[in-house]
C-alpha atoms as a PDB file:
ATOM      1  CA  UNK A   1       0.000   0.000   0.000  1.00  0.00           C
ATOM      2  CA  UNK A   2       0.952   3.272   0.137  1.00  0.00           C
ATOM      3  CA  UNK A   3       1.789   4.011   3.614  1.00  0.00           C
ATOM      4  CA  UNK A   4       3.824   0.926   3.260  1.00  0.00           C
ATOM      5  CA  UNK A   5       5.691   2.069   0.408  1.00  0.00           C
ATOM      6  CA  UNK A   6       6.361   5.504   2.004  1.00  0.00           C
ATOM      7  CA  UNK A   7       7.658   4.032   5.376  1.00  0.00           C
ATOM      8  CA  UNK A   8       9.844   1.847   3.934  1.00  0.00           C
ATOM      9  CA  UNK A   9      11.705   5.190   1.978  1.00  0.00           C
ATOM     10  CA  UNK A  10      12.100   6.662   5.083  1.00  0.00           C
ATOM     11  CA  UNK A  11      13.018   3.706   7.356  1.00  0.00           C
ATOM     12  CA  UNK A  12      16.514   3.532   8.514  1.00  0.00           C
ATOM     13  CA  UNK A  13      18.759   1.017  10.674  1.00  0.00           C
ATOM     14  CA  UNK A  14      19.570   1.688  14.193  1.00  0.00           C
ATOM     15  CA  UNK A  15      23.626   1.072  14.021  1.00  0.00           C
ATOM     16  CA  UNK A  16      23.187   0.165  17.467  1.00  0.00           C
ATOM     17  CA  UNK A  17      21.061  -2.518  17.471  1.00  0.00           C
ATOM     18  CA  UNK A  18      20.441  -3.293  14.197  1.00  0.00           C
ATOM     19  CA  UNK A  19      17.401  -2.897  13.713  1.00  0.00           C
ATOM     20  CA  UNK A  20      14.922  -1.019  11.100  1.00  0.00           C
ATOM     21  CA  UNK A  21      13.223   1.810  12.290  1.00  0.00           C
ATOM     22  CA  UNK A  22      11.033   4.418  10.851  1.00  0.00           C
ATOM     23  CA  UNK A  23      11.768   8.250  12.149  1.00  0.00           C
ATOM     24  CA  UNK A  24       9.120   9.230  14.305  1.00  0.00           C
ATOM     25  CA  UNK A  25       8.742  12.610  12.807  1.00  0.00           C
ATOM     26  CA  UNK A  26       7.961  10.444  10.122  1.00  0.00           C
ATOM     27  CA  UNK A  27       5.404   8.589  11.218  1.00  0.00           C
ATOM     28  CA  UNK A  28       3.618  11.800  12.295  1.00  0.00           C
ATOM     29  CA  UNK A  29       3.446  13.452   9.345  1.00  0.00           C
ATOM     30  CA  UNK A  30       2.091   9.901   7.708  1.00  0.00           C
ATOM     31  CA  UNK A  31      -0.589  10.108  10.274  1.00  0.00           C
ATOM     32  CA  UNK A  32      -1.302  13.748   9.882  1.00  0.00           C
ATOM     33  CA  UNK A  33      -1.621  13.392   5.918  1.00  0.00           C
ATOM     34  CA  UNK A  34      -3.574  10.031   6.615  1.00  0.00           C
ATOM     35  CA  UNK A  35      -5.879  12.180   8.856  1.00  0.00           C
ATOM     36  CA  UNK A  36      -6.451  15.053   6.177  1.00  0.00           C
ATOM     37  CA  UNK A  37      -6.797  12.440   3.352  1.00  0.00           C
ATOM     38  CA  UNK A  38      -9.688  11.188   5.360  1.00  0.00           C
ATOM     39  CA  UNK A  39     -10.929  14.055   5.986  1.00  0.00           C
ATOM     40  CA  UNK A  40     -10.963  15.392   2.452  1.00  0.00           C
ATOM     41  CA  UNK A  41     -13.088  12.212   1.215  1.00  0.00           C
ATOM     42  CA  UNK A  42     -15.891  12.891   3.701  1.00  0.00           C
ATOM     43  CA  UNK A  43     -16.548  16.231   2.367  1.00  0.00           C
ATOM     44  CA  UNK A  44     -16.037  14.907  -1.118  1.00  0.00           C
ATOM     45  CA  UNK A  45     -19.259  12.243   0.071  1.00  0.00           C
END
């Protein structure tokens, strides 16, 4: 999907641990545009 495809250009590896992360600045902008997509549909219905 397209959050999926979006995450995965923005994940990155901890060189700590190891392992893949996303940023969580990120994630919150994902959520906010996932928010105003929704949004944006309603009024369109």
């Amino acid at each position: 999907g397209q959050i999926t495809d979006t995450l995965d250009r923005v994940e990155f590896v901890d060189p700590e641990t190891g392992e893949r992360t996303a940023p969580k600045q990120a994630l919150e902008n994902l959520a906010k545009q996932a928010d105003k997509d929704i949004k944006e549909h309603k009024d369109i219905h």
